[in-house]
ModelCIF file with pLDDT and N, C-alpha, C, O atoms, coordinates in Angstrom:
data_MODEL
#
_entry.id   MODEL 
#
_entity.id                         1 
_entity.type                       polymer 
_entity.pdbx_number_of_molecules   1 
#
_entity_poly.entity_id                      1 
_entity_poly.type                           'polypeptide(L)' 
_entity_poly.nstd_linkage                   no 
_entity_poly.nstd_monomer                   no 
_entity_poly.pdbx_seq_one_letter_code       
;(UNK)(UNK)(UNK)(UNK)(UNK)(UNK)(UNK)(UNK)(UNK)(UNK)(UNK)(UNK)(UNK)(UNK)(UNK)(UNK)
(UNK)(UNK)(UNK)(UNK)(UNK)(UNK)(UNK)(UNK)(UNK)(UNK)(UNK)(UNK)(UNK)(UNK)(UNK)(UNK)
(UNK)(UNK)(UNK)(UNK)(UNK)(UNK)(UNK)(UNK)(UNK)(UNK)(UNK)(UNK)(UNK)(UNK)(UNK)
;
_entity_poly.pdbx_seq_one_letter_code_can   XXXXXXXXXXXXXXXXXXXXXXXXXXXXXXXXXXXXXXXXXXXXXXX 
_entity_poly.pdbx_strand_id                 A 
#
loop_
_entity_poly_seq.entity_id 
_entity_poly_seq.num 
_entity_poly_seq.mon_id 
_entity_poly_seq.hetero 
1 1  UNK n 
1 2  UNK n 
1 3  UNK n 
1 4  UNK n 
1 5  UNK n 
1 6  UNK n 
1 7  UNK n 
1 8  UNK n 
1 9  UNK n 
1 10 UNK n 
1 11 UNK n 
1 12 UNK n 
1 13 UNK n 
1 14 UNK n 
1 15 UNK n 
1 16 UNK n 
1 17 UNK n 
1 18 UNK n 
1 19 UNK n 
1 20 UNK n 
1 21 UNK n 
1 22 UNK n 
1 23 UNK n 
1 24 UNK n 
1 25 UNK n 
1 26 UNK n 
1 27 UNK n 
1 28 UNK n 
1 29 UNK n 
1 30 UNK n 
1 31 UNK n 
1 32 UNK n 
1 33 UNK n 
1 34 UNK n 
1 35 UNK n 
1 36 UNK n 
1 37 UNK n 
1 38 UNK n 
1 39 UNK n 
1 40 UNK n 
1 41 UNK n 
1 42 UNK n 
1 43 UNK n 
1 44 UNK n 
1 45 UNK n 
1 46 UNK n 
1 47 UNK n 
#
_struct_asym.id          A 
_struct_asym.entity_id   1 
#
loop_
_ma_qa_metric.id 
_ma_qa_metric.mode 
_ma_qa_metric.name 
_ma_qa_metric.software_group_id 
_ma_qa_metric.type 
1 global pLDDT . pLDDT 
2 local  pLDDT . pLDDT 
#
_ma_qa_metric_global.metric_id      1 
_ma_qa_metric_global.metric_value   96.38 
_ma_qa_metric_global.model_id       1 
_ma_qa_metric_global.ordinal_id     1 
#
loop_
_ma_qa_metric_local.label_asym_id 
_ma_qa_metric_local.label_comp_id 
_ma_qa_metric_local.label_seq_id 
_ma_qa_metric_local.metric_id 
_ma_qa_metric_local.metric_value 
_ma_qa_metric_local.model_id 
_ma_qa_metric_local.ordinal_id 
A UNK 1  2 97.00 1 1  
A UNK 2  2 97.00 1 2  
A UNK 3  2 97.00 1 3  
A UNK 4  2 97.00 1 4  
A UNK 5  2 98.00 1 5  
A UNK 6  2 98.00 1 6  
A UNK 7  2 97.00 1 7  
A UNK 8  2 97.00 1 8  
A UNK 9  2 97.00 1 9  
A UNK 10 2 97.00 1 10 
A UNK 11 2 97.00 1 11 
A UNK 12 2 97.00 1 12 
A UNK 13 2 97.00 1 13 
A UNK 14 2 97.00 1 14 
A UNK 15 2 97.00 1 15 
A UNK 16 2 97.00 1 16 
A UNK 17 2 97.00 1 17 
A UNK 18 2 97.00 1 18 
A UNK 19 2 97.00 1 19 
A UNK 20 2 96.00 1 20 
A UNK 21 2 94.00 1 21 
A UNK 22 2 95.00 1 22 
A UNK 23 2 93.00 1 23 
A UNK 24 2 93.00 1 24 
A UNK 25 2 93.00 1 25 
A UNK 26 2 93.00 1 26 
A UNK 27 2 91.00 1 27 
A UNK 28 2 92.00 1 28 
A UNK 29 2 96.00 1 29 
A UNK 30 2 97.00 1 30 
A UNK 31 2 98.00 1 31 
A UNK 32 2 98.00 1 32 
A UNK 33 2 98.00 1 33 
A UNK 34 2 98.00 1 34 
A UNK 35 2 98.00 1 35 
A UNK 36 2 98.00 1 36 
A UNK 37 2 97.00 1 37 
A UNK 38 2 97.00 1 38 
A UNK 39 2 97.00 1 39 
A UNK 40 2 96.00 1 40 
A UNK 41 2 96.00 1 41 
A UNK 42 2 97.00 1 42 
A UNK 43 2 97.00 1 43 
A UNK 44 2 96.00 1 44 
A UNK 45 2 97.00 1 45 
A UNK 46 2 97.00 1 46 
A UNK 47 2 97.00 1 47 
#
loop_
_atom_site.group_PDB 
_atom_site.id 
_atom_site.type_symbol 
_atom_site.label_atom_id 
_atom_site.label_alt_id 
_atom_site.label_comp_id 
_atom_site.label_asym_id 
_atom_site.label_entity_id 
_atom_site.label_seq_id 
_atom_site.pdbx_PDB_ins_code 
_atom_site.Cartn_x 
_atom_site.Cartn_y 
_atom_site.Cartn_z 
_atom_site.occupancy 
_atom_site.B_iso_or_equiv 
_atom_site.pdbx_formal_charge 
_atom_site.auth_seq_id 
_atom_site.auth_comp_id 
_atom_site.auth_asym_id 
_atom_site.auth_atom_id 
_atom_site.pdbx_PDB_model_num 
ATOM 1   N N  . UNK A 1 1  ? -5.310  11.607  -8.884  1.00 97.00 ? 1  UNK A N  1 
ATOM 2   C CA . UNK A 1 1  ? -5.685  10.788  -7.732  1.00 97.00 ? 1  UNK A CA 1 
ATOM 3   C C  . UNK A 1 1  ? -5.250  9.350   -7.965  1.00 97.00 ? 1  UNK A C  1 
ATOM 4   O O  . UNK A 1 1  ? -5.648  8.821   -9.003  1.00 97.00 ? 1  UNK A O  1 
ATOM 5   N N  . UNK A 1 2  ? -4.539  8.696   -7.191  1.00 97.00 ? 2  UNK A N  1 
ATOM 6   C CA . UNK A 1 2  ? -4.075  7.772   -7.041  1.00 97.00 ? 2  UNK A CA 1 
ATOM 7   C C  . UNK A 1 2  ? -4.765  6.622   -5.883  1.00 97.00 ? 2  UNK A C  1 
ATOM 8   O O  . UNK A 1 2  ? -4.490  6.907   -4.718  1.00 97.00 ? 2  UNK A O  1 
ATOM 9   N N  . UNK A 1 3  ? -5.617  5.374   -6.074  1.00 97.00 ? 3  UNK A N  1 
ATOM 10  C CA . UNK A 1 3  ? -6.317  4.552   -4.970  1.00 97.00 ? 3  UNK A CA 1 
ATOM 11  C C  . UNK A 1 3  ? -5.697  3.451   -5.415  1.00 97.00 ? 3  UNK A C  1 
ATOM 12  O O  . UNK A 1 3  ? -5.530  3.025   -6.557  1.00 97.00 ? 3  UNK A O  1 
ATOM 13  N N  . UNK A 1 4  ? -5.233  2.861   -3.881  1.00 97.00 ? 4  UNK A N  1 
ATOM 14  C CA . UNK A 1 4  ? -4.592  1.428   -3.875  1.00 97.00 ? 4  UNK A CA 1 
ATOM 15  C C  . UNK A 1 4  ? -5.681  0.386   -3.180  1.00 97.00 ? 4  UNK A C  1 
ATOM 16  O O  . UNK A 1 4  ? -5.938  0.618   -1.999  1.00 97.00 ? 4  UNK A O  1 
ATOM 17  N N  . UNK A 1 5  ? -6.140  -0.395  -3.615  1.00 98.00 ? 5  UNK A N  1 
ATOM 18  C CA . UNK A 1 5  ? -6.956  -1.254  -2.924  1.00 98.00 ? 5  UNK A CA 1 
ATOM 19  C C  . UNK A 1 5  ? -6.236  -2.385  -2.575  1.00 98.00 ? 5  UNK A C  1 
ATOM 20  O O  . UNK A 1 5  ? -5.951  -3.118  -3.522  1.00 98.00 ? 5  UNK A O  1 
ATOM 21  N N  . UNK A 1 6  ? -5.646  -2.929  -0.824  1.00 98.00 ? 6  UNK A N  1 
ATOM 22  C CA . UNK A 1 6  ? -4.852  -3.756  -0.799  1.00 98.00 ? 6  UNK A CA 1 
ATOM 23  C C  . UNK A 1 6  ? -5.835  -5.089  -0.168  1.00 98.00 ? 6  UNK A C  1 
ATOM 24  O O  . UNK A 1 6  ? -6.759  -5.039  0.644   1.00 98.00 ? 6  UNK A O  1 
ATOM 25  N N  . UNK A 1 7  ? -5.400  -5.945  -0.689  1.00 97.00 ? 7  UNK A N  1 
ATOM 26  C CA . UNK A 1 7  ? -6.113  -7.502  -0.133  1.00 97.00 ? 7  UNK A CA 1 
ATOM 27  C C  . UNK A 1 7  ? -4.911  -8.775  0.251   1.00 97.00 ? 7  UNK A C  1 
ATOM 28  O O  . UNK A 1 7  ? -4.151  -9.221  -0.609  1.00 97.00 ? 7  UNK A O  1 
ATOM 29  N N  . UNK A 1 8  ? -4.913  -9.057  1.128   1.00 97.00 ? 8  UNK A N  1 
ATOM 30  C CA . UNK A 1 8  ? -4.195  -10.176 1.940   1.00 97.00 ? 8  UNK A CA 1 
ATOM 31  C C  . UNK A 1 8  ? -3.522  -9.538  3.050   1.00 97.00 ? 8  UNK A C  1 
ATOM 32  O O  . UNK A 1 8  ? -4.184  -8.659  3.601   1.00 97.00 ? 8  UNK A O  1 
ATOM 33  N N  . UNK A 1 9  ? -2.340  -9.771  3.525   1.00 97.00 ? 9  UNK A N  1 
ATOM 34  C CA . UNK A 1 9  ? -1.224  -9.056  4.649   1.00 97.00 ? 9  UNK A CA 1 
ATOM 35  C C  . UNK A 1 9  ? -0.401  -8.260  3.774   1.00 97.00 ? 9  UNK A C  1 
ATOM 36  O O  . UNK A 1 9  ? 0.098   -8.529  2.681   1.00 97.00 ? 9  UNK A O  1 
ATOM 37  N N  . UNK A 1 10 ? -0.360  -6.970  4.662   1.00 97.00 ? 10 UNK A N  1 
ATOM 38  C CA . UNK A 1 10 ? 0.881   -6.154  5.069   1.00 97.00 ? 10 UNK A CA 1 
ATOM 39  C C  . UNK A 1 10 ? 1.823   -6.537  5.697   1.00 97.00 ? 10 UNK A C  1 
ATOM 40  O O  . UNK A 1 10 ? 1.623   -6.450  6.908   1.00 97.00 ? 10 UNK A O  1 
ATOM 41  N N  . UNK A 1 11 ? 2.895   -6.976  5.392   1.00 97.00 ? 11 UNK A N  1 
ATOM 42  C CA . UNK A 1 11 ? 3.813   -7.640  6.332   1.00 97.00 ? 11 UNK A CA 1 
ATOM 43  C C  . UNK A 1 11 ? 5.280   -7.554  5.884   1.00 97.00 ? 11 UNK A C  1 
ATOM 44  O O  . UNK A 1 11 ? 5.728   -7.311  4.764   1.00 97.00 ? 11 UNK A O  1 
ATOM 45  N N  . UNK A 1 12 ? 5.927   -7.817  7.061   1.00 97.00 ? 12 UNK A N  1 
ATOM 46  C CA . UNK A 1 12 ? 7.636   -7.973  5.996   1.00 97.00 ? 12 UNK A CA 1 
ATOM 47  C C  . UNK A 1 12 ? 8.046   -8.551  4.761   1.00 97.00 ? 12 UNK A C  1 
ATOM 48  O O  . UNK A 1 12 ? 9.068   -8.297  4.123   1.00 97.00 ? 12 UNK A O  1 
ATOM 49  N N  . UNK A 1 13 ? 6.900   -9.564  4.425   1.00 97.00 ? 13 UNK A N  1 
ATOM 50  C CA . UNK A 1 13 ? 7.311   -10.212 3.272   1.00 97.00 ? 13 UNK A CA 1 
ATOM 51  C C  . UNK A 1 13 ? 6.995   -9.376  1.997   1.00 97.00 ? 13 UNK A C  1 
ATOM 52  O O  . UNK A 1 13 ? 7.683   -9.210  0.990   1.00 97.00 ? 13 UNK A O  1 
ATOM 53  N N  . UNK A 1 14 ? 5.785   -8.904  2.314   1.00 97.00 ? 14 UNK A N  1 
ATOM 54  C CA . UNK A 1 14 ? 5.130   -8.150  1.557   1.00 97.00 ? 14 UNK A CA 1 
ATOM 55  C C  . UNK A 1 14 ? 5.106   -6.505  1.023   1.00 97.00 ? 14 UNK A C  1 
ATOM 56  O O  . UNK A 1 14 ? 5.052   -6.151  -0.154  1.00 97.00 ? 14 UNK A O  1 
ATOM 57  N N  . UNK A 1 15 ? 5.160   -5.616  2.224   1.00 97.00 ? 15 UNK A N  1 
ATOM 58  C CA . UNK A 1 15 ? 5.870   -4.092  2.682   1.00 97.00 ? 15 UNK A CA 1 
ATOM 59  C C  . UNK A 1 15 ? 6.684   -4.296  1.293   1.00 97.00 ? 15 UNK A C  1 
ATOM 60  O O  . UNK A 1 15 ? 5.917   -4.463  0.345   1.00 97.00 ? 15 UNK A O  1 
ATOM 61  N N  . UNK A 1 16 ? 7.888   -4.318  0.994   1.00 97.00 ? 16 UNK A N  1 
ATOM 62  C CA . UNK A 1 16 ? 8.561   -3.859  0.116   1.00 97.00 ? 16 UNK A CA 1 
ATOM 63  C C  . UNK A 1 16 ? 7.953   -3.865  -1.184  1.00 97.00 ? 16 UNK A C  1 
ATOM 64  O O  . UNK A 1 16 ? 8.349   -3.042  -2.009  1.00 97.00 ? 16 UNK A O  1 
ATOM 65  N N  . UNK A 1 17 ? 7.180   -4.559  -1.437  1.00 97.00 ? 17 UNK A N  1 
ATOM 66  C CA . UNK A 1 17 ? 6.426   -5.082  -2.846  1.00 97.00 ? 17 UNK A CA 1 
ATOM 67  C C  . UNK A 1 17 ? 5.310   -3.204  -3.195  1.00 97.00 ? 17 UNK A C  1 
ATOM 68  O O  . UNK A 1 17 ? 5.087   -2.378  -4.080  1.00 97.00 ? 17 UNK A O  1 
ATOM 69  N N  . UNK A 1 18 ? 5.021   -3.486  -1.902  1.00 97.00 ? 18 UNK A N  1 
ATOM 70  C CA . UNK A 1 18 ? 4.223   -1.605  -1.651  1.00 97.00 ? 18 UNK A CA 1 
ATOM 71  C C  . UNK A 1 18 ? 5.076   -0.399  -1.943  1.00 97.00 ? 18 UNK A C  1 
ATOM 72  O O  . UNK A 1 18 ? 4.873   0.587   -2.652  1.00 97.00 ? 18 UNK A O  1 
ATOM 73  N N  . UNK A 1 19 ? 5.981   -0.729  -1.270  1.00 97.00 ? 19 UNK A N  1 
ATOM 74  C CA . UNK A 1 19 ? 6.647   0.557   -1.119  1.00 97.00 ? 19 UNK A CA 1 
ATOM 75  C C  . UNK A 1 19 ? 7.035   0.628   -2.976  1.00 97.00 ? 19 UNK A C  1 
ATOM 76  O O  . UNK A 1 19 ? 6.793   1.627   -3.654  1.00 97.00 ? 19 UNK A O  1 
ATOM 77  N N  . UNK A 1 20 ? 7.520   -0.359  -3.403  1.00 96.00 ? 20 UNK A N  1 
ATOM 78  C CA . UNK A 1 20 ? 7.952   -0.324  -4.581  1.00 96.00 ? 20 UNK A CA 1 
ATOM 79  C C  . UNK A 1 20 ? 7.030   0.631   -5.706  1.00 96.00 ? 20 UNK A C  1 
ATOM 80  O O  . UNK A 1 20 ? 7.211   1.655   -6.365  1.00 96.00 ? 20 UNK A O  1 
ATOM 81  N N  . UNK A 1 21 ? 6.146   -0.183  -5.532  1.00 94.00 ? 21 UNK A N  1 
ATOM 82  C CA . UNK A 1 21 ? 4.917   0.086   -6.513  1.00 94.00 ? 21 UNK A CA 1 
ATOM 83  C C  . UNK A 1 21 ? 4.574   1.859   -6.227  1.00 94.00 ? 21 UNK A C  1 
ATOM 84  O O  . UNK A 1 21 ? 4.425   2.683   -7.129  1.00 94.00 ? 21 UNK A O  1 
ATOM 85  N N  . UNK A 1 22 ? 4.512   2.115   -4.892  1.00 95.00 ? 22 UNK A N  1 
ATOM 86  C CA . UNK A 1 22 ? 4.035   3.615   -4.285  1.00 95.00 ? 22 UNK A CA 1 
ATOM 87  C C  . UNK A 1 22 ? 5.260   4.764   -5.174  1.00 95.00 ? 22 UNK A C  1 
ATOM 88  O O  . UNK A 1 22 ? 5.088   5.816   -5.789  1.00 95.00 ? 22 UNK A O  1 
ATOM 89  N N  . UNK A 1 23 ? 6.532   3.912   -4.851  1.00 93.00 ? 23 UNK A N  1 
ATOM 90  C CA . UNK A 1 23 ? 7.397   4.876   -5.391  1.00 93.00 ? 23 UNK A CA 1 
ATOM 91  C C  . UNK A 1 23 ? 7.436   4.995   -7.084  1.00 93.00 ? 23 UNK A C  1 
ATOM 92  O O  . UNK A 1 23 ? 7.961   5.869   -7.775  1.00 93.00 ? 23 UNK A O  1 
ATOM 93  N N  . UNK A 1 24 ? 6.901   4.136   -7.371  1.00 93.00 ? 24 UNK A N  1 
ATOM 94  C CA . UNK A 1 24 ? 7.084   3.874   -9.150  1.00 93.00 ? 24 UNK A CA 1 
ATOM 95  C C  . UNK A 1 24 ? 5.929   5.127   -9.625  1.00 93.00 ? 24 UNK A C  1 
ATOM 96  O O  . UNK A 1 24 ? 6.151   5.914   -10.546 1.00 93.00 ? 24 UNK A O  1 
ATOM 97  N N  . UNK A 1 25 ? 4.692   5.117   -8.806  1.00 93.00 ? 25 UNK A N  1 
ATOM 98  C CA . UNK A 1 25 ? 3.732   6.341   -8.653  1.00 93.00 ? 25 UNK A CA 1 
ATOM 99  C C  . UNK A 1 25 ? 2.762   7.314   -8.115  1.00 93.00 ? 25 UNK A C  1 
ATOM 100 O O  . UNK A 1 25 ? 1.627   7.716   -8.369  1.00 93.00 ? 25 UNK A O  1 
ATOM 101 N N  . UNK A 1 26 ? 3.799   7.535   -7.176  1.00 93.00 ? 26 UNK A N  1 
ATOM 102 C CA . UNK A 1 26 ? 3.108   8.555   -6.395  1.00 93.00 ? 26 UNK A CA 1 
ATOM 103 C C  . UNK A 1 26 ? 3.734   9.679   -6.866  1.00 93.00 ? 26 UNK A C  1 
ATOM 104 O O  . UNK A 1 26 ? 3.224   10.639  -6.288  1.00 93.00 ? 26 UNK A O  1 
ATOM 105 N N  . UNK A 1 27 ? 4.772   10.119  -7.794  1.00 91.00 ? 27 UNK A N  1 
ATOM 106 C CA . UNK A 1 27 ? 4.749   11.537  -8.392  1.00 91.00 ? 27 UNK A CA 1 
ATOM 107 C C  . UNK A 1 27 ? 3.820   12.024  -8.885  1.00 91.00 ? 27 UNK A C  1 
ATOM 108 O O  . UNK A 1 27 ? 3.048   11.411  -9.623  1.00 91.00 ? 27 UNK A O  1 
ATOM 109 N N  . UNK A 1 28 ? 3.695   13.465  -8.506  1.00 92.00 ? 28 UNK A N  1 
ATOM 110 C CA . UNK A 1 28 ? 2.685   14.322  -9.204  1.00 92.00 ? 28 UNK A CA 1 
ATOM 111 C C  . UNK A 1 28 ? 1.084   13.985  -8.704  1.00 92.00 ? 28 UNK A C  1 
ATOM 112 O O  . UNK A 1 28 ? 0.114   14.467  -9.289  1.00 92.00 ? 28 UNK A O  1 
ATOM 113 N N  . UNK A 1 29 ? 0.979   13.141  -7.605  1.00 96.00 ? 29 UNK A N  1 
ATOM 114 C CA . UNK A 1 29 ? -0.354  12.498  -7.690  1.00 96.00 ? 29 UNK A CA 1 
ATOM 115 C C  . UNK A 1 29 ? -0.684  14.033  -6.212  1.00 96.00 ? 29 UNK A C  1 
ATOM 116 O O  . UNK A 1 29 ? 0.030   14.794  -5.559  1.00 96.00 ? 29 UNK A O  1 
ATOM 117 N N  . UNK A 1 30 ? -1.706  13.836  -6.306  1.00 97.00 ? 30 UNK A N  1 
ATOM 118 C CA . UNK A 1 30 ? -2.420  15.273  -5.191  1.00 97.00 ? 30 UNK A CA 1 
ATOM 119 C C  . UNK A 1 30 ? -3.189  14.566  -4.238  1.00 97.00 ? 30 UNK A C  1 
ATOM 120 O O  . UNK A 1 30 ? -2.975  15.048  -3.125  1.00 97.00 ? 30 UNK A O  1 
ATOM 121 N N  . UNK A 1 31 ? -4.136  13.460  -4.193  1.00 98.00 ? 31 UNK A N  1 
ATOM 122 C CA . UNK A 1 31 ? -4.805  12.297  -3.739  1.00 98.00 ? 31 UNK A CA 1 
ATOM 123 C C  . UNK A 1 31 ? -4.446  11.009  -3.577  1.00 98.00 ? 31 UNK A C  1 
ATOM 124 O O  . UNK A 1 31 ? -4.379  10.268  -4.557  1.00 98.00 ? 31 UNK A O  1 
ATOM 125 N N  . UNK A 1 32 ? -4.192  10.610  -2.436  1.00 98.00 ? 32 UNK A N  1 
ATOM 126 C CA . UNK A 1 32 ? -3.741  9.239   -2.298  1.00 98.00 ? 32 UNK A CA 1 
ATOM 127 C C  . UNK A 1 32 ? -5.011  8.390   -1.359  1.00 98.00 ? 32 UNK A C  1 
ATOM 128 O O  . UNK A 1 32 ? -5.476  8.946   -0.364  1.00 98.00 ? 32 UNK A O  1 
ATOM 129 N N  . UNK A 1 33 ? -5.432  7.203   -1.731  1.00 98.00 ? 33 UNK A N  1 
ATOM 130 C CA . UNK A 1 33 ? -6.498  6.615   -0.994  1.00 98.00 ? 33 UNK A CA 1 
ATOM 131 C C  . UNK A 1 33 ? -6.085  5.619   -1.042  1.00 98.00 ? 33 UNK A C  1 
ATOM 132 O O  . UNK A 1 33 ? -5.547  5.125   -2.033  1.00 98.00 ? 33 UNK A O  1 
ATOM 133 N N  . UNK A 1 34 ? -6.252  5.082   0.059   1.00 98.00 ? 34 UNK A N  1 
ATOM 134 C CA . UNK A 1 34 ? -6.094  3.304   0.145   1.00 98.00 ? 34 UNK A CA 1 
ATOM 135 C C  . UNK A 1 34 ? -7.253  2.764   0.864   1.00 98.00 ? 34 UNK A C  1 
ATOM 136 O O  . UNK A 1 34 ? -7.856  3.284   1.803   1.00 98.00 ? 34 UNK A O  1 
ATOM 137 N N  . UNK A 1 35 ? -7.535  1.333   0.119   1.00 98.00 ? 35 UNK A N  1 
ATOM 138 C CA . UNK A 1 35 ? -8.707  1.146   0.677   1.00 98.00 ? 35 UNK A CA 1 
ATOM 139 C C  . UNK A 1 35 ? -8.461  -0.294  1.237   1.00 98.00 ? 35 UNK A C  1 
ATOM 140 O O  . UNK A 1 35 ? -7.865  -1.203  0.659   1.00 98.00 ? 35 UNK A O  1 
ATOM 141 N N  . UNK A 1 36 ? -8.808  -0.311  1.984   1.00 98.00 ? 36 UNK A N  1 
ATOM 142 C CA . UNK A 1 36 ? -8.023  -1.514  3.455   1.00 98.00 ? 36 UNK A CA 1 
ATOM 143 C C  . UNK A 1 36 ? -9.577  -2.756  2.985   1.00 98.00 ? 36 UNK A C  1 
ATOM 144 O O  . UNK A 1 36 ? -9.437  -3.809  3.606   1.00 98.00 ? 36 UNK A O  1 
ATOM 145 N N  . UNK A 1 37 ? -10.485 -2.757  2.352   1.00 97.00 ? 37 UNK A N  1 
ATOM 146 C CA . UNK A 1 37 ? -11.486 -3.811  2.816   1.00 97.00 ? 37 UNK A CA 1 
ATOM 147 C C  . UNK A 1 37 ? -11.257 -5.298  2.634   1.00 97.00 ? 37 UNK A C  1 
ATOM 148 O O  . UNK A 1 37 ? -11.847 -6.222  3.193   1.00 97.00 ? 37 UNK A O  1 
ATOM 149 N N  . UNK A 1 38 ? -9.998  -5.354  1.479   1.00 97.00 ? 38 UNK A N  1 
ATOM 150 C CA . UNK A 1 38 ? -9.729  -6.189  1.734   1.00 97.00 ? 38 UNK A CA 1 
ATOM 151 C C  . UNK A 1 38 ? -8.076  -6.952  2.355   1.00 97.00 ? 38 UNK A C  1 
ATOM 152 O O  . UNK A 1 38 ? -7.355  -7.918  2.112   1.00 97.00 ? 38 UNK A O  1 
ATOM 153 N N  . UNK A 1 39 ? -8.123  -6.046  3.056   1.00 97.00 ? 39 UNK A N  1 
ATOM 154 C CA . UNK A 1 39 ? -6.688  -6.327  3.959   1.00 97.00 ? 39 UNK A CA 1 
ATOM 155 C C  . UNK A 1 39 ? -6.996  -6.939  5.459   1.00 97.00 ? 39 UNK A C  1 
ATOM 156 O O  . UNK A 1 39 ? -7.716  -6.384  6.290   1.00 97.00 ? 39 UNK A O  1 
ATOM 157 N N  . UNK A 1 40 ? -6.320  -8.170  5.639   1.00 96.00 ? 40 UNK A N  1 
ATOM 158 C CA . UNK A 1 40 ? -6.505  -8.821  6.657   1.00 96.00 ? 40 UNK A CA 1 
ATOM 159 C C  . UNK A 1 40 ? -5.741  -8.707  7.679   1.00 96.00 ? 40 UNK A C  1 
ATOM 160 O O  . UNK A 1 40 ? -6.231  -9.002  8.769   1.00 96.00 ? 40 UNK A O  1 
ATOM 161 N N  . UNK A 1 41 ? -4.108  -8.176  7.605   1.00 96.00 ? 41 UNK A N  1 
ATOM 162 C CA . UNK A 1 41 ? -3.081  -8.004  8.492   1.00 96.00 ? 41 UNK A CA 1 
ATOM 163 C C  . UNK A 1 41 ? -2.302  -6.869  8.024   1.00 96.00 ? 41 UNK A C  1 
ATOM 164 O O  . UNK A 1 41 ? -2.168  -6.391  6.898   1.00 96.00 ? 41 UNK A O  1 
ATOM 165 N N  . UNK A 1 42 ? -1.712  -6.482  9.408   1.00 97.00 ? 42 UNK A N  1 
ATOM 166 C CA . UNK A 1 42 ? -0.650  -5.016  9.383   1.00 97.00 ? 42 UNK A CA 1 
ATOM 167 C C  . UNK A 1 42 ? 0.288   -5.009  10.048  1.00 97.00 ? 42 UNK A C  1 
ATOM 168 O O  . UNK A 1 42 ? -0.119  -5.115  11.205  1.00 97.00 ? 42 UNK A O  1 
ATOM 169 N N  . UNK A 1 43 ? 1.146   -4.958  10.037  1.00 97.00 ? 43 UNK A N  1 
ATOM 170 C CA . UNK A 1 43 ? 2.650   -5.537  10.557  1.00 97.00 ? 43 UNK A CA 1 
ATOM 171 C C  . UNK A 1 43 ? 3.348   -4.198  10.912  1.00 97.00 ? 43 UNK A C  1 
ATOM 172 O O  . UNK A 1 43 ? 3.017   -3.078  10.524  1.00 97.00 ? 43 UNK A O  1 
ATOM 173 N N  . UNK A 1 44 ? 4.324   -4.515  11.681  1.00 96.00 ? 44 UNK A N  1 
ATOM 174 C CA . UNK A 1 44 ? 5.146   -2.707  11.875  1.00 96.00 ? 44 UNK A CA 1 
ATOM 175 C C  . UNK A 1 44 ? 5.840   -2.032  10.150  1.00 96.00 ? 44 UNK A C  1 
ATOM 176 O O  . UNK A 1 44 ? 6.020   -0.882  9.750   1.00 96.00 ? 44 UNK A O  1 
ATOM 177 N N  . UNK A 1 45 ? 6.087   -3.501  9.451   1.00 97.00 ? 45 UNK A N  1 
ATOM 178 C CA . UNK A 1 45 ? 6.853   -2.728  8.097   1.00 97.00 ? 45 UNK A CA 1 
ATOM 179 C C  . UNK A 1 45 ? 6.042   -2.425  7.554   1.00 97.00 ? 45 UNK A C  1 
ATOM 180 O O  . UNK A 1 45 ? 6.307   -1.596  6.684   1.00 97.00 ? 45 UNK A O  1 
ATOM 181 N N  . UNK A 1 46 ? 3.958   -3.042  7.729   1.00 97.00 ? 46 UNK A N  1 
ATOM 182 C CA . UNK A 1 46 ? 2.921   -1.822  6.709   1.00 97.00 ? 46 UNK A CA 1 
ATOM 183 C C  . UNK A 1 46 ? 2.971   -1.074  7.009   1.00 97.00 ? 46 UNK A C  1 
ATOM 184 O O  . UNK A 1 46 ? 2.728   -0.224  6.152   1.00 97.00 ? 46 UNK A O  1 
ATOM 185 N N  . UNK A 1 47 ? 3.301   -0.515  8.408   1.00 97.00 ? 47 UNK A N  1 
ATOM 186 C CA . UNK A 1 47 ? 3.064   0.635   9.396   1.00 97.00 ? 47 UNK A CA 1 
ATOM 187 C C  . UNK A 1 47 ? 3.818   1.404   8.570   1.00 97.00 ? 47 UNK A C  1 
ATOM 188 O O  . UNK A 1 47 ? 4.027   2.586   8.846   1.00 97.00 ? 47 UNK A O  1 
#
């Protein structure tokens, strides 16, 4: 199981910094959770 807890914006500047990290480990994982409480913005590239 894999949980990302994200805090500040999702955004173009930011999106790639995610995706990066997701791809470095999300192999093999069966559970993915993200927990938004501390996320303030969502942009089409968090989308």
């Amino acid at each position: 199981e894999l949980a990302i807890a994200l805090e500040g914006r999702l955004d173009t500047a930011t999106a790639p910094q995610l995706e990066a990290e997701l791809n470095q480990a999300i192999g093999g994982v069966k559970k993915l959770v993200f927990d938004f409480a501390g996320l303030e913005y969502l942009s089409s590239a968090g989308l």
